[in-house]
PDB file of N, CA and C in Angstrom:
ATOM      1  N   UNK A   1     -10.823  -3.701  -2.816  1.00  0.00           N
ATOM      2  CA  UNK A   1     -10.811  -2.368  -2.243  1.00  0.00           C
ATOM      3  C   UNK A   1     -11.993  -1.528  -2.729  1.00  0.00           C
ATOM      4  N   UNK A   2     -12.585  -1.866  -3.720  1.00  0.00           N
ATOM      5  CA  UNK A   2     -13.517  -1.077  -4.798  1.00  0.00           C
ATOM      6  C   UNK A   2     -14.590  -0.880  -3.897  1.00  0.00           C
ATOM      7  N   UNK A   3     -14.919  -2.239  -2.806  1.00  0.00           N
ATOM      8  CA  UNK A   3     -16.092  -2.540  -1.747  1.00  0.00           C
ATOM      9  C   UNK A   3     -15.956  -1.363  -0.924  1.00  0.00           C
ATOM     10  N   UNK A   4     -15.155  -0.793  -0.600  1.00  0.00           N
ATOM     11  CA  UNK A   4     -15.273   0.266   0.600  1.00  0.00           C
ATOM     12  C   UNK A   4     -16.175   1.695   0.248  1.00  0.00           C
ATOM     13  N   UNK A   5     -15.875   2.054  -1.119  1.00  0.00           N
ATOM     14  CA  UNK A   5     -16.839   2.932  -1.205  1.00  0.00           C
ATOM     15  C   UNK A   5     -18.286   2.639  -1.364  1.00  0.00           C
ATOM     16  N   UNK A   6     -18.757   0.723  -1.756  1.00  0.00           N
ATOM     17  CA  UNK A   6     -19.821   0.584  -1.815  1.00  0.00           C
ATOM     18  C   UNK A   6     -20.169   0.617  -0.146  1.00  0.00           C
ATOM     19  N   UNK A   7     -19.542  -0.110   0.809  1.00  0.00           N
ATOM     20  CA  UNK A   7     -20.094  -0.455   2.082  1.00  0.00           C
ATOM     21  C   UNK A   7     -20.211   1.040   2.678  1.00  0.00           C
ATOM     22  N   UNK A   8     -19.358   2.169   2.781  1.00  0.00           N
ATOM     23  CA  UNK A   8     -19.628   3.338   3.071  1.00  0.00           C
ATOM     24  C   UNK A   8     -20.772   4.189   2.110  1.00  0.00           C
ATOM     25  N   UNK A   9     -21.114   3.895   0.746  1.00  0.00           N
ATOM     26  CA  UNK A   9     -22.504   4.396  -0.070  1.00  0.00           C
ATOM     27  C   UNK A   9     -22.307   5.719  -0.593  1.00  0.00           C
ATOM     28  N   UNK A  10     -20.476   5.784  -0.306  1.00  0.00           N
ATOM     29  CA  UNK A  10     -20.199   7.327  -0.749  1.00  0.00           C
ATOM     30  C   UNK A  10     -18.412   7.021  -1.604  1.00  0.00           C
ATOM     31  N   UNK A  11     -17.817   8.373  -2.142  1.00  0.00           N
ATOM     32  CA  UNK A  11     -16.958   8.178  -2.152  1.00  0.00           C
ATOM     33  C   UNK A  11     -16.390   7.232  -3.005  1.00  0.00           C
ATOM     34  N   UNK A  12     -15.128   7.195  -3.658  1.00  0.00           N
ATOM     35  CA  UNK A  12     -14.401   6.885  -4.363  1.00  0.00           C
ATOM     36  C   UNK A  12     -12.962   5.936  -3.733  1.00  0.00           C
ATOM     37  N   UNK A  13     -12.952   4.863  -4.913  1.00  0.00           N
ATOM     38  CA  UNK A  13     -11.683   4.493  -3.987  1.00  0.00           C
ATOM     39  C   UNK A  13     -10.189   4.784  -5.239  1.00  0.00           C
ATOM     40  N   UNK A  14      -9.183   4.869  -5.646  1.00  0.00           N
ATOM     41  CA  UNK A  14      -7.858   5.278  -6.802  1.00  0.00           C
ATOM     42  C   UNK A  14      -7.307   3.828  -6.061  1.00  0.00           C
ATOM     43  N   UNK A  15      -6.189   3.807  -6.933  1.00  0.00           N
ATOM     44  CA  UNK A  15      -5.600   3.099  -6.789  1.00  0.00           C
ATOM     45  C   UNK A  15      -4.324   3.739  -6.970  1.00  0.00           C
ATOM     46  N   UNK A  16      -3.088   3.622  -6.398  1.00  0.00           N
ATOM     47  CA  UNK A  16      -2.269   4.288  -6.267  1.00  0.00           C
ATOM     48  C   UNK A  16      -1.079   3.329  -6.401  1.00  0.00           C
ATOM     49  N   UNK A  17       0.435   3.558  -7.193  1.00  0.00           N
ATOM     50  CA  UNK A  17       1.268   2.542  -7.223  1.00  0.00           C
ATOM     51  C   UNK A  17       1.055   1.012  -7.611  1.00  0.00           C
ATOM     52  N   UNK A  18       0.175   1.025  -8.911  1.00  0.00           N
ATOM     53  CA  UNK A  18      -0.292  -0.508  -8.922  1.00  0.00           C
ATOM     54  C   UNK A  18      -1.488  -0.888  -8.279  1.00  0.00           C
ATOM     55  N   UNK A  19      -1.257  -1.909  -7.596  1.00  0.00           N
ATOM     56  CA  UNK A  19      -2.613  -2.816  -6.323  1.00  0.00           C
ATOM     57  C   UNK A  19      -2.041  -2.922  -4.869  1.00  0.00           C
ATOM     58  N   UNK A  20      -0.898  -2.196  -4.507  1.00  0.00           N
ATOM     59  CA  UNK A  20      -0.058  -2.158  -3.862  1.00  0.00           C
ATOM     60  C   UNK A  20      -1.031  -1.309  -2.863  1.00  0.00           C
ATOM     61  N   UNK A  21      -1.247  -0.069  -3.168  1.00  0.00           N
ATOM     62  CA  UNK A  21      -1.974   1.292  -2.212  1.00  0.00           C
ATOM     63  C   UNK A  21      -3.063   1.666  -2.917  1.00  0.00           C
ATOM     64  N   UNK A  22      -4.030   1.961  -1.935  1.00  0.00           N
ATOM     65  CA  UNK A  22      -5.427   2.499  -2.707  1.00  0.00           C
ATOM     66  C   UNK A  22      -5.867   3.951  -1.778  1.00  0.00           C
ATOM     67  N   UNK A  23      -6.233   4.864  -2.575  1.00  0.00           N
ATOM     68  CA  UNK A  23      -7.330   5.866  -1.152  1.00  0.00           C
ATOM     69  C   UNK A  23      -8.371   6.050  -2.055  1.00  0.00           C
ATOM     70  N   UNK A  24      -8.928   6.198  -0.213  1.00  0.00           N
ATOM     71  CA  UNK A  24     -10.666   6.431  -0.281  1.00  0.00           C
ATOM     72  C   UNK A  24     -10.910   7.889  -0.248  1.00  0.00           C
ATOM     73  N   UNK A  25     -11.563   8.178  -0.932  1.00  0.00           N
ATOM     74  CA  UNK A  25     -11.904   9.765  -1.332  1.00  0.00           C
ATOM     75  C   UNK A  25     -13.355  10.205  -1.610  1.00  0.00           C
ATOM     76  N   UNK A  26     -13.908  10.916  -0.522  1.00  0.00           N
ATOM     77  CA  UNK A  26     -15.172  11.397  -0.650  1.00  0.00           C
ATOM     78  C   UNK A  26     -14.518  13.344  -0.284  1.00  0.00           C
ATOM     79  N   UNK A  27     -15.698  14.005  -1.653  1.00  0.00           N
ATOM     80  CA  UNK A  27     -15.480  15.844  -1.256  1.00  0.00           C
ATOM     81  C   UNK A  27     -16.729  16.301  -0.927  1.00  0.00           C
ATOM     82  N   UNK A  28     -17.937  15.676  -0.504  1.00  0.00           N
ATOM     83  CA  UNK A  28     -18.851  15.990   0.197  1.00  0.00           C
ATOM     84  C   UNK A  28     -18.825  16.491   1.804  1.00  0.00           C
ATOM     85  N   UNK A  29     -18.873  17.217   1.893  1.00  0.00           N
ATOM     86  CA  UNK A  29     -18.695  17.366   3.752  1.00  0.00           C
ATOM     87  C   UNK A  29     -19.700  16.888   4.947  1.00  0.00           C
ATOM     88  N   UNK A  30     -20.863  16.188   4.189  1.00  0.00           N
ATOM     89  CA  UNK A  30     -21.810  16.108   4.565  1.00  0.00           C
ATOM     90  C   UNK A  30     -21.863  14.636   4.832  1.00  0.00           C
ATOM     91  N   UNK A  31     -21.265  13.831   3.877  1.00  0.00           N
ATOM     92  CA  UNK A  31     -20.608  11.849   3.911  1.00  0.00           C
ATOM     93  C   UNK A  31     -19.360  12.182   5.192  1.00  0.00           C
ATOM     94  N   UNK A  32     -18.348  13.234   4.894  1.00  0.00           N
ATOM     95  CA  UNK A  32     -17.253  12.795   5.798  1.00  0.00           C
ATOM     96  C   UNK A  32     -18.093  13.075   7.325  1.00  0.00           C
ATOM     97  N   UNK A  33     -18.783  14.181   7.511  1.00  0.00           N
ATOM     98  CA  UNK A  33     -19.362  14.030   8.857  1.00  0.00           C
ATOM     99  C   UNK A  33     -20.473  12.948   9.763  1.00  0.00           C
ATOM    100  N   UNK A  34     -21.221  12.756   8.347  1.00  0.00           N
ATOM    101  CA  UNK A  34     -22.410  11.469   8.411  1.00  0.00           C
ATOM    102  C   UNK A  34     -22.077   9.938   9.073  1.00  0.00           C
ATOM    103  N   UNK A  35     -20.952   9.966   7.476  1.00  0.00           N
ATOM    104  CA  UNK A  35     -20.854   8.389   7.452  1.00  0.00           C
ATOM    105  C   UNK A  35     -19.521   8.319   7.821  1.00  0.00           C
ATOM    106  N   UNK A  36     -18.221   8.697   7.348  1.00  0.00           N
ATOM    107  CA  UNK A  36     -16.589   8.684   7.936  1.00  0.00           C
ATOM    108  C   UNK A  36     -16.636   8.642   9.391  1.00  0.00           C
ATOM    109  N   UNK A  37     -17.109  10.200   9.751  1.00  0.00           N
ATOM    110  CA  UNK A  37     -16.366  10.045  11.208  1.00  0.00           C
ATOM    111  C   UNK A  37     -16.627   9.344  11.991  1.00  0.00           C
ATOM    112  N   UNK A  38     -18.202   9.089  11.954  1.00  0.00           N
ATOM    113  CA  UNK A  38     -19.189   7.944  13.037  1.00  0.00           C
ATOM    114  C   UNK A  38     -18.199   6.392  12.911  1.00  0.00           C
ATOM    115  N   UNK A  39     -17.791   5.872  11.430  1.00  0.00           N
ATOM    116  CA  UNK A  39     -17.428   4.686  11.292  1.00  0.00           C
ATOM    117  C   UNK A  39     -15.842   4.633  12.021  1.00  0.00           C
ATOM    118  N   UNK A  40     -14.918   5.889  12.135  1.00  0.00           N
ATOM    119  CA  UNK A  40     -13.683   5.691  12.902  1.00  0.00           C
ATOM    120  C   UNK A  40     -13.933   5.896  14.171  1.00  0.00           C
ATOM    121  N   UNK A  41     -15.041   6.341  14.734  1.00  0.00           N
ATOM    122  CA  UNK A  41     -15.259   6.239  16.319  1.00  0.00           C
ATOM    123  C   UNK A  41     -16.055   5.055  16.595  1.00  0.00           C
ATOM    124  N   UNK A  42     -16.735   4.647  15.862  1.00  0.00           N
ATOM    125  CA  UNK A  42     -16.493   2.774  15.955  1.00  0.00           C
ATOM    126  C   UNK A  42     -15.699   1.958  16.165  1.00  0.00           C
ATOM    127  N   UNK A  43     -14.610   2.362  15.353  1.00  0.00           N
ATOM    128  CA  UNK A  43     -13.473   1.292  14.793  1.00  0.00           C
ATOM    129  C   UNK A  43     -12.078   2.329  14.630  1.00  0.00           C
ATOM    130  N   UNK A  44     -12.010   2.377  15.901  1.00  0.00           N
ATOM    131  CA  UNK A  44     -10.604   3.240  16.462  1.00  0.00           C
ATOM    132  C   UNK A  44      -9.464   2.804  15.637  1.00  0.00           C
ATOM    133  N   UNK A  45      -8.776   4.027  14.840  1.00  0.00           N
ATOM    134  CA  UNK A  45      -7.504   3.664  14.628  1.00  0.00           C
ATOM    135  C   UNK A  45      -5.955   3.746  15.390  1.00  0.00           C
ATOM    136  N   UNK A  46      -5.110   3.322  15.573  1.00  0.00           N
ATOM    137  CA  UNK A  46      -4.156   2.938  16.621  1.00  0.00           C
ATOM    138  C   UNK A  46      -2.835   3.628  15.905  1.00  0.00           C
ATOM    139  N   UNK A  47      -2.249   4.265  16.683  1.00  0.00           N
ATOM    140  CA  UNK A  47      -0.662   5.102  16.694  1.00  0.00           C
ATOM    141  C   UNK A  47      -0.919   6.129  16.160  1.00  0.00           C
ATOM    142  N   UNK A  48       0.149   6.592  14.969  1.00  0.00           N
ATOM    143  CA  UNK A  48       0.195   8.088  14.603  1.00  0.00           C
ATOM    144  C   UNK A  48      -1.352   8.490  13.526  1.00  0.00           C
ATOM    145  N   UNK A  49      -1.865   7.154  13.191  1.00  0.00           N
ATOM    146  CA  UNK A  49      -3.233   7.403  12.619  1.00  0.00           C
ATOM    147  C   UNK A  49      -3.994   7.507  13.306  1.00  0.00           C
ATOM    148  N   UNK A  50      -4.012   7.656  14.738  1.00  0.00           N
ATOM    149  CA  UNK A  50      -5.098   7.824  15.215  1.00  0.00           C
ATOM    150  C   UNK A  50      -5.457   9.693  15.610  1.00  0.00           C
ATOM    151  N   UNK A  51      -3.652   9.610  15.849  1.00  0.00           N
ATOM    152  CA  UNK A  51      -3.776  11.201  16.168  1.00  0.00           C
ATOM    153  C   UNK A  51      -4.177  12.255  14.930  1.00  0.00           C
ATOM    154  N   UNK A  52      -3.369  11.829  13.274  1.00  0.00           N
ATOM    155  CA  UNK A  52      -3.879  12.320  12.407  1.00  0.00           C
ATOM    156  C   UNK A  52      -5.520  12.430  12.415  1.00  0.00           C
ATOM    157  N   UNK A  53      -5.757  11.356  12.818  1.00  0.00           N
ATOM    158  CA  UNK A  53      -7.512  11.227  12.684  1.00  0.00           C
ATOM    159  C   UNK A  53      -7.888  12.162  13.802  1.00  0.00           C
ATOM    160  N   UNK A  54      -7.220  12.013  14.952  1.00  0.00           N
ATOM    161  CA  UNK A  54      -8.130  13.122  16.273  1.00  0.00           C
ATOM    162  C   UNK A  54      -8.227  14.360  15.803  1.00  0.00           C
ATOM    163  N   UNK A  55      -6.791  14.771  15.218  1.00  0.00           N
ATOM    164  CA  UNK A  55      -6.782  16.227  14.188  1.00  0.00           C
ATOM    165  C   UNK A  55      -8.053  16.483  13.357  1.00  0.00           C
ATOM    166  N   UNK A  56      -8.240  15.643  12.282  1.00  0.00           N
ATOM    167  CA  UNK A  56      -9.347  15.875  11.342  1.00  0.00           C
ATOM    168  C   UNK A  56     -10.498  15.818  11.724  1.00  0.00           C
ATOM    169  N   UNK A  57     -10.689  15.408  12.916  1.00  0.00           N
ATOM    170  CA  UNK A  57     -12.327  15.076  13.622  1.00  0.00           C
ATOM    171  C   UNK A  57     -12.319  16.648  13.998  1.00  0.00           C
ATOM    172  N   UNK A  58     -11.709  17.088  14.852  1.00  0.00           N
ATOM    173  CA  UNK A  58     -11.210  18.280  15.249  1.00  0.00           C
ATOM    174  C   UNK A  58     -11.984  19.590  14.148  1.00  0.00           C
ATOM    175  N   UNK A  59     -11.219  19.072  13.365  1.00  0.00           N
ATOM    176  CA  UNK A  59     -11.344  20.115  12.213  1.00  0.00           C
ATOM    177  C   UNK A  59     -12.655  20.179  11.847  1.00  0.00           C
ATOM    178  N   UNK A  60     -13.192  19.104  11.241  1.00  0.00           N
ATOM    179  CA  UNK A  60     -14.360  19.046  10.947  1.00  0.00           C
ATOM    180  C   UNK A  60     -15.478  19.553  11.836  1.00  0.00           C
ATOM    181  N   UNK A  61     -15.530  19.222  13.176  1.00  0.00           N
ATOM    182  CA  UNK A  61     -16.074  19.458  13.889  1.00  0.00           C
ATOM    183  C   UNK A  61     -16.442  20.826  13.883  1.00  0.00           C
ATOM    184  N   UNK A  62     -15.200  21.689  13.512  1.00  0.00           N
ATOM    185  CA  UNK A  62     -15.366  23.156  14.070  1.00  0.00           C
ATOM    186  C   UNK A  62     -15.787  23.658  12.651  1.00  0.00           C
ATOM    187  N   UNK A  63     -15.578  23.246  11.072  1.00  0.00           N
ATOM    188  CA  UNK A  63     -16.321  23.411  10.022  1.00  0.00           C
ATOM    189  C   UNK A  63     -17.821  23.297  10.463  1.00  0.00           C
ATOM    190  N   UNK A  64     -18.431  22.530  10.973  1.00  0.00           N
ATOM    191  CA  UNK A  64     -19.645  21.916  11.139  1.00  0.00           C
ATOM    192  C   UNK A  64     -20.327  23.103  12.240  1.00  0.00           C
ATOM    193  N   UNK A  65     -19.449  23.785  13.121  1.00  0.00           N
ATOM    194  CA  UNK A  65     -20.343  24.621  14.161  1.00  0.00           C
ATOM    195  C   UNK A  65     -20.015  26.041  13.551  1.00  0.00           C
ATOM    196  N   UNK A  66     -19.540  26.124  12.654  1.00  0.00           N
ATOM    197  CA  UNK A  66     -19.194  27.342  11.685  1.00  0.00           C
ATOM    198  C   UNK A  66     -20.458  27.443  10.565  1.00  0.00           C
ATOM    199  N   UNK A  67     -20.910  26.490  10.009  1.00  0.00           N
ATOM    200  CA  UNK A  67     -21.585  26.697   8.937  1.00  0.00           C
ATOM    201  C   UNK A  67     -23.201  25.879   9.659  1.00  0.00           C
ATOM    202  N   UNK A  68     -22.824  25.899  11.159  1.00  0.00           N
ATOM    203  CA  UNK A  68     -24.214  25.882  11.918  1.00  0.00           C
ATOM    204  C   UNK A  68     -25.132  27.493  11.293  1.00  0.00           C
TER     205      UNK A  68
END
């Protein structure tokens, strides 16, 4: 799991409950708009993660034309 923050070049990965659950954690706003969002509109996520995700694109988006 450790690979994901290398292949993304940002960001942190925890480990959560053991080896069981891990999250990926970047607080740059500048990686989640760069490198995150481009890589989930690549690689679509499917059911209630996808809508969580349409939400946060959302969000970001309107951070991003705010601090235009």
């Amino acid at each position: 799991m450790d690979r994901i923050a290398d292949y993304f070049g940002c960001g942190k990965v925890e480990k959560v409950r053991g080896d069981m659950c891990c999250n990926f954690s970047t607080a740059k706003f500048i990686e989640i708009y760069e490198i995150v969002i481009p890589f989930f509109e690549k690689y679509k996520l499917k059911g209630s993660k996808a809508l969580n995700y349409s939400l946060f694109k959302e969000a970001v988006i309107l951070v991003k034309k705010k601090n235009i």
